[in-house]
N, C-alpha and C. Protein backbone atom coordinates (compact mmCIF):
# COMPACT_ATOMS: atom_id res chain seq x y z
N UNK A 1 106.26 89.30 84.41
CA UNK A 1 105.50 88.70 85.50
C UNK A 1 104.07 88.46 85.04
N UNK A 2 103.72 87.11 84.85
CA UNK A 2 102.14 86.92 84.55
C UNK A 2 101.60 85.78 85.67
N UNK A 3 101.18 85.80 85.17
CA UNK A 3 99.65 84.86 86.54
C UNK A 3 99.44 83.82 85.31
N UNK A 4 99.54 82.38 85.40
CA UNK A 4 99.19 81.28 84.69
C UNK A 4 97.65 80.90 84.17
N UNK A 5 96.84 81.53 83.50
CA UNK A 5 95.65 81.02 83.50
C UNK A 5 95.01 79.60 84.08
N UNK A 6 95.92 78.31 83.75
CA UNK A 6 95.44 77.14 84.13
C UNK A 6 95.78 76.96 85.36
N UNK A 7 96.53 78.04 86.09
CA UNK A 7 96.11 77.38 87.77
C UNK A 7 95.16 78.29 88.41
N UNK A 8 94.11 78.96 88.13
CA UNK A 8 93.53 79.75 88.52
C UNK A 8 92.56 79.19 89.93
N UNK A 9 92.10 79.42 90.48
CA UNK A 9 91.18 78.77 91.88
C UNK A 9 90.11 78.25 91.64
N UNK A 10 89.13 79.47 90.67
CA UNK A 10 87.85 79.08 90.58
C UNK A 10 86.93 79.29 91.80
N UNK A 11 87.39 79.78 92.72
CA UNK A 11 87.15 79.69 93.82
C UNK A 11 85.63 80.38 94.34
N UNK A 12 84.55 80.20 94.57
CA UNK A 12 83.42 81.43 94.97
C UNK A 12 83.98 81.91 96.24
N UNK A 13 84.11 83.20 96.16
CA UNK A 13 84.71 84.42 97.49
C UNK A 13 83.55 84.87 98.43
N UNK A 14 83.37 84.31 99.21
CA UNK A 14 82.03 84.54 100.47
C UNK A 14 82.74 86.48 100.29
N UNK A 15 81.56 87.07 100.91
CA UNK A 15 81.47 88.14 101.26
C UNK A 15 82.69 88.45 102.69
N UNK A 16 82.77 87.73 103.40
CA UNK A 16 83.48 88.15 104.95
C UNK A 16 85.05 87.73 104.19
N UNK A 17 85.46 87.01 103.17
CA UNK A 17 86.73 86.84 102.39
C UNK A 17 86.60 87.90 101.46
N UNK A 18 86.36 88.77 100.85
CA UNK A 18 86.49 89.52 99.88
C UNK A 18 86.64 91.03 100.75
N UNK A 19 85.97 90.95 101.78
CA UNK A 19 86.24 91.85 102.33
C UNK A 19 87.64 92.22 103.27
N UNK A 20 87.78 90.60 103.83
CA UNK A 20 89.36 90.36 104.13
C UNK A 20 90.17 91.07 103.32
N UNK A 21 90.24 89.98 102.19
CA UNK A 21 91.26 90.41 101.00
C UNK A 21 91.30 91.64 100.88
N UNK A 22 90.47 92.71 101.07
CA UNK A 22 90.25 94.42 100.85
C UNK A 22 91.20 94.81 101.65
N UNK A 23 90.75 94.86 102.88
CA UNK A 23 91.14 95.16 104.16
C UNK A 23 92.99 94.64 104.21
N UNK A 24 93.60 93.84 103.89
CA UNK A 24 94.58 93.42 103.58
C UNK A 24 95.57 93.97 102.65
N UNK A 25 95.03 94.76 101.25
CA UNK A 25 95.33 95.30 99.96
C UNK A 25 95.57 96.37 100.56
N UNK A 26 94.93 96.98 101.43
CA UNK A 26 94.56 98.39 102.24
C UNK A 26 96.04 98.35 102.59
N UNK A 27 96.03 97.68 103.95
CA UNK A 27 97.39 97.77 104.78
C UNK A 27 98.56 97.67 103.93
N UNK A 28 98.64 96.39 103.10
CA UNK A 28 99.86 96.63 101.54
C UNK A 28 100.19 98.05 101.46
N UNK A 29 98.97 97.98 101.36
CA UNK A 29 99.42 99.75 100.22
C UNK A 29 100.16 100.78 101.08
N UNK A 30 99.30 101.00 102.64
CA UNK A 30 99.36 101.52 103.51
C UNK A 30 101.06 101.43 103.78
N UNK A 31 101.47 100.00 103.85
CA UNK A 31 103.03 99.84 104.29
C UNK A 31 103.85 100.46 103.10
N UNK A 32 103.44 100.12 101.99
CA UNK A 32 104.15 100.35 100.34
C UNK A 32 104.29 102.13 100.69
N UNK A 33 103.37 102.71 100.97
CA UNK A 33 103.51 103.99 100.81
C UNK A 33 104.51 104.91 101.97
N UNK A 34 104.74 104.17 103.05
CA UNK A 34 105.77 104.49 104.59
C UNK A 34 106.77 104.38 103.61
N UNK A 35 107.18 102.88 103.17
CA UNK A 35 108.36 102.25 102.96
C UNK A 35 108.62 103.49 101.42
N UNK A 36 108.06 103.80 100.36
CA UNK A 36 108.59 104.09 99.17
C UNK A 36 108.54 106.10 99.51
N UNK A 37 106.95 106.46 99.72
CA UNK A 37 106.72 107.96 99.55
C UNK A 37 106.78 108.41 98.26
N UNK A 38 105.93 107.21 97.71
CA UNK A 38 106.04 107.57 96.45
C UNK A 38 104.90 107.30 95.33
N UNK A 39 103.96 107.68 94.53
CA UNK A 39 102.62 107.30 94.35
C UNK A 39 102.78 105.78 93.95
N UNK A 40 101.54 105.27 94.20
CA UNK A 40 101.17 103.71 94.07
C UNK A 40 100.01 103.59 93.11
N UNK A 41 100.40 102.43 92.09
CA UNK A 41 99.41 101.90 91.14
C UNK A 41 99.06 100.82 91.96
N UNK A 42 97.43 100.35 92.17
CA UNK A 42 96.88 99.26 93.07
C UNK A 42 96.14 98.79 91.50
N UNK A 43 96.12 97.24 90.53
CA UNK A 43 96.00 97.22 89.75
C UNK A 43 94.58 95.62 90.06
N UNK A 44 93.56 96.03 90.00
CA UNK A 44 92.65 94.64 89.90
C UNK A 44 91.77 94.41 88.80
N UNK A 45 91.05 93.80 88.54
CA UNK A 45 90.17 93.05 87.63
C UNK A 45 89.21 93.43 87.62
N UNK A 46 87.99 94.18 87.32
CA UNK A 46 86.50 94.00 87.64
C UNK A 46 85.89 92.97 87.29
N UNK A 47 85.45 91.81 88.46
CA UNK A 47 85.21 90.64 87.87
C UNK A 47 83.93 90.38 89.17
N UNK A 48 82.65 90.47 88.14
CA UNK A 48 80.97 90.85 88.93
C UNK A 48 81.39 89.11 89.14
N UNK A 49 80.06 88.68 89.88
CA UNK A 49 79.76 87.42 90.64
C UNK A 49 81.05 86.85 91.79
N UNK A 50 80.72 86.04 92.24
CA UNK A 50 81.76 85.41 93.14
C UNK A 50 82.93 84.59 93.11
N UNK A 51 83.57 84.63 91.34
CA UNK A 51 84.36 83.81 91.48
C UNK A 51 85.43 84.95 90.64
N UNK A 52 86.53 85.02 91.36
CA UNK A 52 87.42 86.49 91.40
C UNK A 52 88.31 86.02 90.41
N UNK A 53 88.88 84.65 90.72
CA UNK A 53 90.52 83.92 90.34
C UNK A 53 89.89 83.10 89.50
N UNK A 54 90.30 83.83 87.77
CA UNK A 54 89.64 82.41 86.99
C UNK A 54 90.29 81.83 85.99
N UNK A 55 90.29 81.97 84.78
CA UNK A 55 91.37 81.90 84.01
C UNK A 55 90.93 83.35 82.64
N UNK A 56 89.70 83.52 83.18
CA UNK A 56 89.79 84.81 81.92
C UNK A 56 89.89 86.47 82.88
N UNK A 57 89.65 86.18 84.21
CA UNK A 57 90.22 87.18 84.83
C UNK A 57 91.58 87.60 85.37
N UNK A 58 92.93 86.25 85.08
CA UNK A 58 94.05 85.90 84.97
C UNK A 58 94.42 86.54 83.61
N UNK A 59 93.70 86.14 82.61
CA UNK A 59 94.33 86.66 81.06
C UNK A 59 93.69 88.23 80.91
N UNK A 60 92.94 88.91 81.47
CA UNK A 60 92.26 90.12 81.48
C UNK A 60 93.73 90.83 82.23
N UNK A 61 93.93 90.47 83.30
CA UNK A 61 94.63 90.34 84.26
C UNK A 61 96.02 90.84 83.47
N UNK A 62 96.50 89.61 82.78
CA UNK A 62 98.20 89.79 82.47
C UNK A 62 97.93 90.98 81.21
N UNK A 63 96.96 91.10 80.63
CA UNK A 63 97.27 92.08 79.21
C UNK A 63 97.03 93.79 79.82
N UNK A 64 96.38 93.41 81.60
CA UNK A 64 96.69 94.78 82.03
C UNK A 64 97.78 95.25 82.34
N UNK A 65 98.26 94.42 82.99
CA UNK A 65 100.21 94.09 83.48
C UNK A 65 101.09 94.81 82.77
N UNK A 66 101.12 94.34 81.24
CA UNK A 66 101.31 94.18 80.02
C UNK A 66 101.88 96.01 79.79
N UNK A 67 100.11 96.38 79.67
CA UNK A 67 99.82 97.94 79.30
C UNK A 67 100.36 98.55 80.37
N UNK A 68 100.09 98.40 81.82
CA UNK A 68 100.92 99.45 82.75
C UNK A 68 102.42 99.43 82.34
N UNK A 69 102.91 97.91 82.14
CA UNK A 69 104.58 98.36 82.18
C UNK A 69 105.09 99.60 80.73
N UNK A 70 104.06 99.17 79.96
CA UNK A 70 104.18 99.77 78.45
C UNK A 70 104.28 101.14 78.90
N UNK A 71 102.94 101.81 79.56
CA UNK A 71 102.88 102.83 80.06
C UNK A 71 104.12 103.72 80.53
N UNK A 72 104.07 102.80 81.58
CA UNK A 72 105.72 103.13 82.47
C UNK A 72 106.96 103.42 81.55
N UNK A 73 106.95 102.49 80.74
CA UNK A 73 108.40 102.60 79.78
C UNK A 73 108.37 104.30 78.67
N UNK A 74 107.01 103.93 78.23
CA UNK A 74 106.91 105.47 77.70
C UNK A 74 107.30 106.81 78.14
N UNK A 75 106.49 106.57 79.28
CA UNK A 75 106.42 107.91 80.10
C UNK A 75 108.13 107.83 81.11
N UNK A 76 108.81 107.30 80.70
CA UNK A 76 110.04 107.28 81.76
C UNK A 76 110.20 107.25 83.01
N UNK A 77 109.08 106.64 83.83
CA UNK A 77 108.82 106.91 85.03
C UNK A 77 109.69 105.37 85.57
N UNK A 78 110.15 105.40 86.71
CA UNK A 78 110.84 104.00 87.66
C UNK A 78 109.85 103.24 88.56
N UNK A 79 109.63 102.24 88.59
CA UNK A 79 109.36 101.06 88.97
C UNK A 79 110.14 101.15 90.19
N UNK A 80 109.89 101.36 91.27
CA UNK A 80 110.40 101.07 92.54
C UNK A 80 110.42 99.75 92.81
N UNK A 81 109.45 99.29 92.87
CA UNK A 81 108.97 97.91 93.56
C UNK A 81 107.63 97.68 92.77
N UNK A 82 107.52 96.03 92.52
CA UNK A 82 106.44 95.87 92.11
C UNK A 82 106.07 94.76 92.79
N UNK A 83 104.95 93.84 92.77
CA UNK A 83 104.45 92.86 93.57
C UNK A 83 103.00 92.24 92.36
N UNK A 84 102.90 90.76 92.46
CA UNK A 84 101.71 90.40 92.06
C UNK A 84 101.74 89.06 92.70
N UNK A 85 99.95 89.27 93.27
CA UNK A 85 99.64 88.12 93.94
C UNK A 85 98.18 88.00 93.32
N UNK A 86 97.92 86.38 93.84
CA UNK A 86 96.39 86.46 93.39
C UNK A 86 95.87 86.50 95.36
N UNK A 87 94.44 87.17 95.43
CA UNK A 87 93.87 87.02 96.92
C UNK A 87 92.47 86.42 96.39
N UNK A 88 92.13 86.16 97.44
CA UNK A 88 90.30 86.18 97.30
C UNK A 88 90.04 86.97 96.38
N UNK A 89 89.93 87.92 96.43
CA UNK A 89 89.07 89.23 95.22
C UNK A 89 89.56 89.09 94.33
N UNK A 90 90.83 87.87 93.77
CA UNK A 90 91.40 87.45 92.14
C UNK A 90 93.07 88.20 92.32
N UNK A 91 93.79 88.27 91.12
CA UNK A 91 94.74 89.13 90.72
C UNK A 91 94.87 90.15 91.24
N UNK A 92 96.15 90.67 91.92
CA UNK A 92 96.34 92.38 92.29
C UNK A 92 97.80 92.23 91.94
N UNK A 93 98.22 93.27 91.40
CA UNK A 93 99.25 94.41 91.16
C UNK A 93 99.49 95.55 92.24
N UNK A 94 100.69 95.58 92.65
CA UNK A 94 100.83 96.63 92.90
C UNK A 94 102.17 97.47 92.79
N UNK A 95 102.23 98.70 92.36
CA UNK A 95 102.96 99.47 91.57
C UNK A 95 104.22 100.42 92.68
N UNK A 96 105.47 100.44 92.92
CA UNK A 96 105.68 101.86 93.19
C UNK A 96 106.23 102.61 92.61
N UNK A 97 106.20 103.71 91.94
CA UNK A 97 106.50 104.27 90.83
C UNK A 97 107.13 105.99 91.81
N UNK A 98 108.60 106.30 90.69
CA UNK A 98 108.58 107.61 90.52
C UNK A 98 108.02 108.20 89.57
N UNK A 99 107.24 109.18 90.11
CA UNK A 99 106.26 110.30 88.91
C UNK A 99 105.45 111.13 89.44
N UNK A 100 105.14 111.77 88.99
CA UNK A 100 104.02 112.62 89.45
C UNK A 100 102.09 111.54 89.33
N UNK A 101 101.68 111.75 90.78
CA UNK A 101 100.62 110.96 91.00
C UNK A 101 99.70 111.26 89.69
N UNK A 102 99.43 112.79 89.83
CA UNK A 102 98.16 112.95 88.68
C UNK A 102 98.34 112.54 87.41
N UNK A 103 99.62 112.71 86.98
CA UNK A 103 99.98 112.41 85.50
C UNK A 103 99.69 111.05 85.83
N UNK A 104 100.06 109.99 86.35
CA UNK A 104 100.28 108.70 86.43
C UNK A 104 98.65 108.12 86.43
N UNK A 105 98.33 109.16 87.06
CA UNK A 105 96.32 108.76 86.84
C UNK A 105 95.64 109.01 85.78
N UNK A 106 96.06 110.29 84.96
CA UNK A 106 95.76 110.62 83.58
C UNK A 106 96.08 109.43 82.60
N UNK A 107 97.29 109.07 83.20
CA UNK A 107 97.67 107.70 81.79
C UNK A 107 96.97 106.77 82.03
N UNK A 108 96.57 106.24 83.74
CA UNK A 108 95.80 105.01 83.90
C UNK A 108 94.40 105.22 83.03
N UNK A 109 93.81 106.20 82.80
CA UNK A 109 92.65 106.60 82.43
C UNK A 109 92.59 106.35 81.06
N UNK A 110 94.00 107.33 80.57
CA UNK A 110 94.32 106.41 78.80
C UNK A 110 94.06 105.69 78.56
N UNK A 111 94.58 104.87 79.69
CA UNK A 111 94.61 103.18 79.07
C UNK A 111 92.88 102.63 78.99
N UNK A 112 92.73 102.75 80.08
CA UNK A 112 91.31 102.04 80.31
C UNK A 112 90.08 102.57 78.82
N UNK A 113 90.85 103.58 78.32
CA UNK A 113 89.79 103.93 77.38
C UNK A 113 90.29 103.43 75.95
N UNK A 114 91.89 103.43 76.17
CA UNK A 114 92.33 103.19 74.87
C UNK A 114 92.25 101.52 74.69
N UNK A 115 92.90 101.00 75.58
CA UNK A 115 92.67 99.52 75.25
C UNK A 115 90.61 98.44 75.41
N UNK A 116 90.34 97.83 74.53
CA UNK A 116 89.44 97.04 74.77
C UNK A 116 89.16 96.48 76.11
N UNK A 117 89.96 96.14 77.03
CA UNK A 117 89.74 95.61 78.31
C UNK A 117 90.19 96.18 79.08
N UNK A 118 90.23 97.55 78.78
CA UNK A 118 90.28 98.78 80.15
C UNK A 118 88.85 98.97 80.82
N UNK A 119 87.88 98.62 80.15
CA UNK A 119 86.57 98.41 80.78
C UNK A 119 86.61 97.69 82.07
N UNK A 120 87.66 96.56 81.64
CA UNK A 120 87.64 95.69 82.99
C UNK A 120 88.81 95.78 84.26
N UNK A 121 89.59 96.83 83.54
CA UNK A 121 90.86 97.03 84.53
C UNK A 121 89.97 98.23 85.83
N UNK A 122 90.55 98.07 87.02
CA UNK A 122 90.58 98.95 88.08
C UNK A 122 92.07 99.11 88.43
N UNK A 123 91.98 100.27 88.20
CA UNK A 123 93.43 100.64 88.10
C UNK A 123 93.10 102.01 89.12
N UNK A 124 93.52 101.81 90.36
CA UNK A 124 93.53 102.51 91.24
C UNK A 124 95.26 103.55 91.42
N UNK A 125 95.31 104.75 91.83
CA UNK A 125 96.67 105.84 91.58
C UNK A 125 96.32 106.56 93.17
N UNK A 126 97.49 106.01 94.07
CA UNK A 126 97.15 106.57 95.52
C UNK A 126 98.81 107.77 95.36
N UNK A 127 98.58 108.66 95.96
CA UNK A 127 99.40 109.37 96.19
C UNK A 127 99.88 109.45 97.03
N UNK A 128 101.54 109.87 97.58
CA UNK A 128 102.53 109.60 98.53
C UNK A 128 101.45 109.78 99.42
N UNK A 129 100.74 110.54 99.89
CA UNK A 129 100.17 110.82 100.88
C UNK A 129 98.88 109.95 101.69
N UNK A 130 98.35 108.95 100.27
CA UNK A 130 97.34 108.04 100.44
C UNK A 130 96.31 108.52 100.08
N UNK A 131 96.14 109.23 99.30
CA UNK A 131 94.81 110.16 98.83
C UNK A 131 94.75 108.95 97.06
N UNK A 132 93.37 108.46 97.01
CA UNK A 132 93.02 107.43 95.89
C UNK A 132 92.43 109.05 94.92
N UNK A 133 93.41 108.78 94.04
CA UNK A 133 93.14 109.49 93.14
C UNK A 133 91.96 108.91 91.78
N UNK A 134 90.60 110.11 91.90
CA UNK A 134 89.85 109.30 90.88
C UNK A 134 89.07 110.01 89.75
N UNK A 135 88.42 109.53 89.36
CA UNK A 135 88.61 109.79 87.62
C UNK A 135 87.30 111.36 88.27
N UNK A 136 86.56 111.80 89.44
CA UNK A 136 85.70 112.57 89.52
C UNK A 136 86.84 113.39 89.81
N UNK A 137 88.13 113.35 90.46
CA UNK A 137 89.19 114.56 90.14
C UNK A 137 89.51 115.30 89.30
N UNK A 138 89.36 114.50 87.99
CA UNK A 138 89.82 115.25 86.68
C UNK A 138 88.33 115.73 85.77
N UNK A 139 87.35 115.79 86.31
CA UNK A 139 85.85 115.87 85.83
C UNK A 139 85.62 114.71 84.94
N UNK A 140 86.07 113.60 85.18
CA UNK A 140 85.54 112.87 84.15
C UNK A 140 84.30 112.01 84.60
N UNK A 141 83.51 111.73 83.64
CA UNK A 141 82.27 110.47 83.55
C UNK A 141 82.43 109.58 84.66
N UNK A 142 81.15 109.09 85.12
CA UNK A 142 81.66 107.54 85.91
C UNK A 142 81.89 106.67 84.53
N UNK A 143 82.57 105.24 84.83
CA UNK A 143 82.84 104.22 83.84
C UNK A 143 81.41 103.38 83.71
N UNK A 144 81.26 103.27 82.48
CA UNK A 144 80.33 103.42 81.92
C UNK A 144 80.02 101.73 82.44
N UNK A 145 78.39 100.88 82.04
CA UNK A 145 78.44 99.25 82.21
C UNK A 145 79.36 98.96 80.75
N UNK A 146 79.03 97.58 81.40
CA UNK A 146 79.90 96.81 79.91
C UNK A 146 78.82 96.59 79.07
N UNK A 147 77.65 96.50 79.20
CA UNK A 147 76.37 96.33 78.18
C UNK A 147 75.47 97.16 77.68
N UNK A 148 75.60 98.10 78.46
CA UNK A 148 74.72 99.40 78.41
C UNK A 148 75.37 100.75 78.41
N UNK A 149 74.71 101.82 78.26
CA UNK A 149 75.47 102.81 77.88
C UNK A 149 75.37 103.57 79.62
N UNK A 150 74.45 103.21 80.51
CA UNK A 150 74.55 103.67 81.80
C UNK A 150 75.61 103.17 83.20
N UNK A 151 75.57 104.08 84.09
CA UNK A 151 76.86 104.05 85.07
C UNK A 151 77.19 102.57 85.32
N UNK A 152 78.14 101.99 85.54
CA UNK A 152 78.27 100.80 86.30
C UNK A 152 77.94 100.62 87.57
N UNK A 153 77.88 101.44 88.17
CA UNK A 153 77.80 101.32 89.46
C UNK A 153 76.09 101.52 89.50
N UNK A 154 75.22 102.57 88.79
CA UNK A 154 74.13 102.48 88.98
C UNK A 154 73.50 101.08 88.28
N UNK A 155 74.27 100.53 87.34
CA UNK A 155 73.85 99.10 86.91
C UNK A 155 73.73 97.39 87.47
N UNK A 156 75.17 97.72 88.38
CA UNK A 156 75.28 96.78 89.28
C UNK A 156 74.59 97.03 90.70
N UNK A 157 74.84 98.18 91.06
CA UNK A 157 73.39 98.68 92.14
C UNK A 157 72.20 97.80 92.28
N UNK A 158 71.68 97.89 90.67
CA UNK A 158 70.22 97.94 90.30
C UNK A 158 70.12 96.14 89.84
N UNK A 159 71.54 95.47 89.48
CA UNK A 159 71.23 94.47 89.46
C UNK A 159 70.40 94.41 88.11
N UNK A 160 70.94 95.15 86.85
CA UNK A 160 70.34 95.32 85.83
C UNK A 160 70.46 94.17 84.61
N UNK A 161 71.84 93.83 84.71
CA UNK A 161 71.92 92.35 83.67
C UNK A 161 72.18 91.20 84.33
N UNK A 162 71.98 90.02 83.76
CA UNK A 162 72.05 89.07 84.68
C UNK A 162 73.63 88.58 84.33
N UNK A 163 74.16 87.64 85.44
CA UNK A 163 75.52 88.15 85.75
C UNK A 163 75.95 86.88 84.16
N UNK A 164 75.42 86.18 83.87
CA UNK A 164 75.85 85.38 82.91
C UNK A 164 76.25 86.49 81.89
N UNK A 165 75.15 87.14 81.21
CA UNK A 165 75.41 87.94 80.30
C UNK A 165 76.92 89.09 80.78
N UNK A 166 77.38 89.39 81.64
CA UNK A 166 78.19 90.13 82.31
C UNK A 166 79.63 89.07 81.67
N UNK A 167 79.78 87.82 82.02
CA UNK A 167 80.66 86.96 81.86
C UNK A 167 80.88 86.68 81.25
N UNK A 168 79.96 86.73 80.14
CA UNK A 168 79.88 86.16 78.82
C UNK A 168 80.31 87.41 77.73
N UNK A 169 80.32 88.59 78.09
CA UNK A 169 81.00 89.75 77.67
C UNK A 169 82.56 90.05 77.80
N UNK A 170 82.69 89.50 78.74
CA UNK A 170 83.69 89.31 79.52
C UNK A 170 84.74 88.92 78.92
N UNK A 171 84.18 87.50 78.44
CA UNK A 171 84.84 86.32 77.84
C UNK A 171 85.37 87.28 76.61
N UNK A 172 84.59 87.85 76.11
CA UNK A 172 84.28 88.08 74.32
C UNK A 172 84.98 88.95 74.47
N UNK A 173 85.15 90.25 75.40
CA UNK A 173 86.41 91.52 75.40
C UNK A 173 88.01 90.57 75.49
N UNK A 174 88.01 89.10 75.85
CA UNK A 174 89.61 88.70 76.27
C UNK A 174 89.38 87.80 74.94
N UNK A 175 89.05 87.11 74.13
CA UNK A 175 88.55 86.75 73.10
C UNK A 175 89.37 87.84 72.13
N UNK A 176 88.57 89.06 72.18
CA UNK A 176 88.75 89.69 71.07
C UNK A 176 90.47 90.44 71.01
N UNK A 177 91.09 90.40 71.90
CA UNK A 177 92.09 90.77 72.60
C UNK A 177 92.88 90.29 72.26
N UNK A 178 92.80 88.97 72.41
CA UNK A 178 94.16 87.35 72.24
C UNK A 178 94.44 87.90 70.40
């Protein structure tokens, strides 16, 4: 299952649509987790500025796809159900898996460190219960920026690089990848 780079939207996502799209992913999950009772991979893009659906957040996108199923096959865990759509906020995945939640979050964490464009994966691990399992559970670091060696979140906060340079990194992590 991949997402086509050349039909991507391009689309700029107003704020009251991105928040839709959230709010929407929410209830997904919310139903995924009644219907299975079983932990959920919620799989998106980190993709700064307003345009979510592009064609390098599509190819960021499928080589995450890629690594979760890899994941999965390793670790012997079942694929309940899977789903991929693009929304406003770009590409989502979503996972239902037999396994144990924490292990299944430990590997998402693997990945994001082991592969080059785990920087850009959000790879969210909710447990039967709906509890978002996250990387301050296991004592780890926040995820670091993509340009700097400080938090992302205190970087994008602060509005520290300008978003070209962000995109243009971007490009060069799916670049280096292909």
């Amino acid at each position: 299952m991949h997402l086509l780079p050349a039909h991507a939207t391009h689309h700029a996502v107003s704020i009251p649509e991105l928040l839709a799209s959230r709010d929407e992913r929410q209830a997904k999950q919310h139903a995924w987790l009644t219907r299975h009772a079983t932990p959920l991979i919620s799989f998106t893009v980190v993709a700064p500025g307003p345009i979510k659906d592009s064609d390098v957040t599509r190819g960021i996108f499928n080589h995450g796809v890629n690594a979760l199923h890899e994941m999965v096959q390793k670790s012997g865990w079942v694929i309940r159900e899977q789903s991929i759509v693009v929304s406003a906020s770009g590409p989502e995945a979503l996972f239902a898996l037999e396994g144990p939640a924490r292990d299944i979050k430990l590997a998402t964490i693997e990945l994001e460190h082991q592969y080059p464009l785990g920087r850009l994966w959000d790879i969210d691990v909710l447990t039967p219960e709906g509890e978002i399992l996250s990387r301050r559970d296991f004592a780890l670091a926040p995820r670091r920026c993509l340009l700097c060696e400080q938090s992302a979140v205190e970087c994008a906060r602060g509005k520290t690089h300008a978003l070209s340079d962000l995109l243009i990194q971007m490009e060069a992590l799916l670049h280096d990848a292909q």
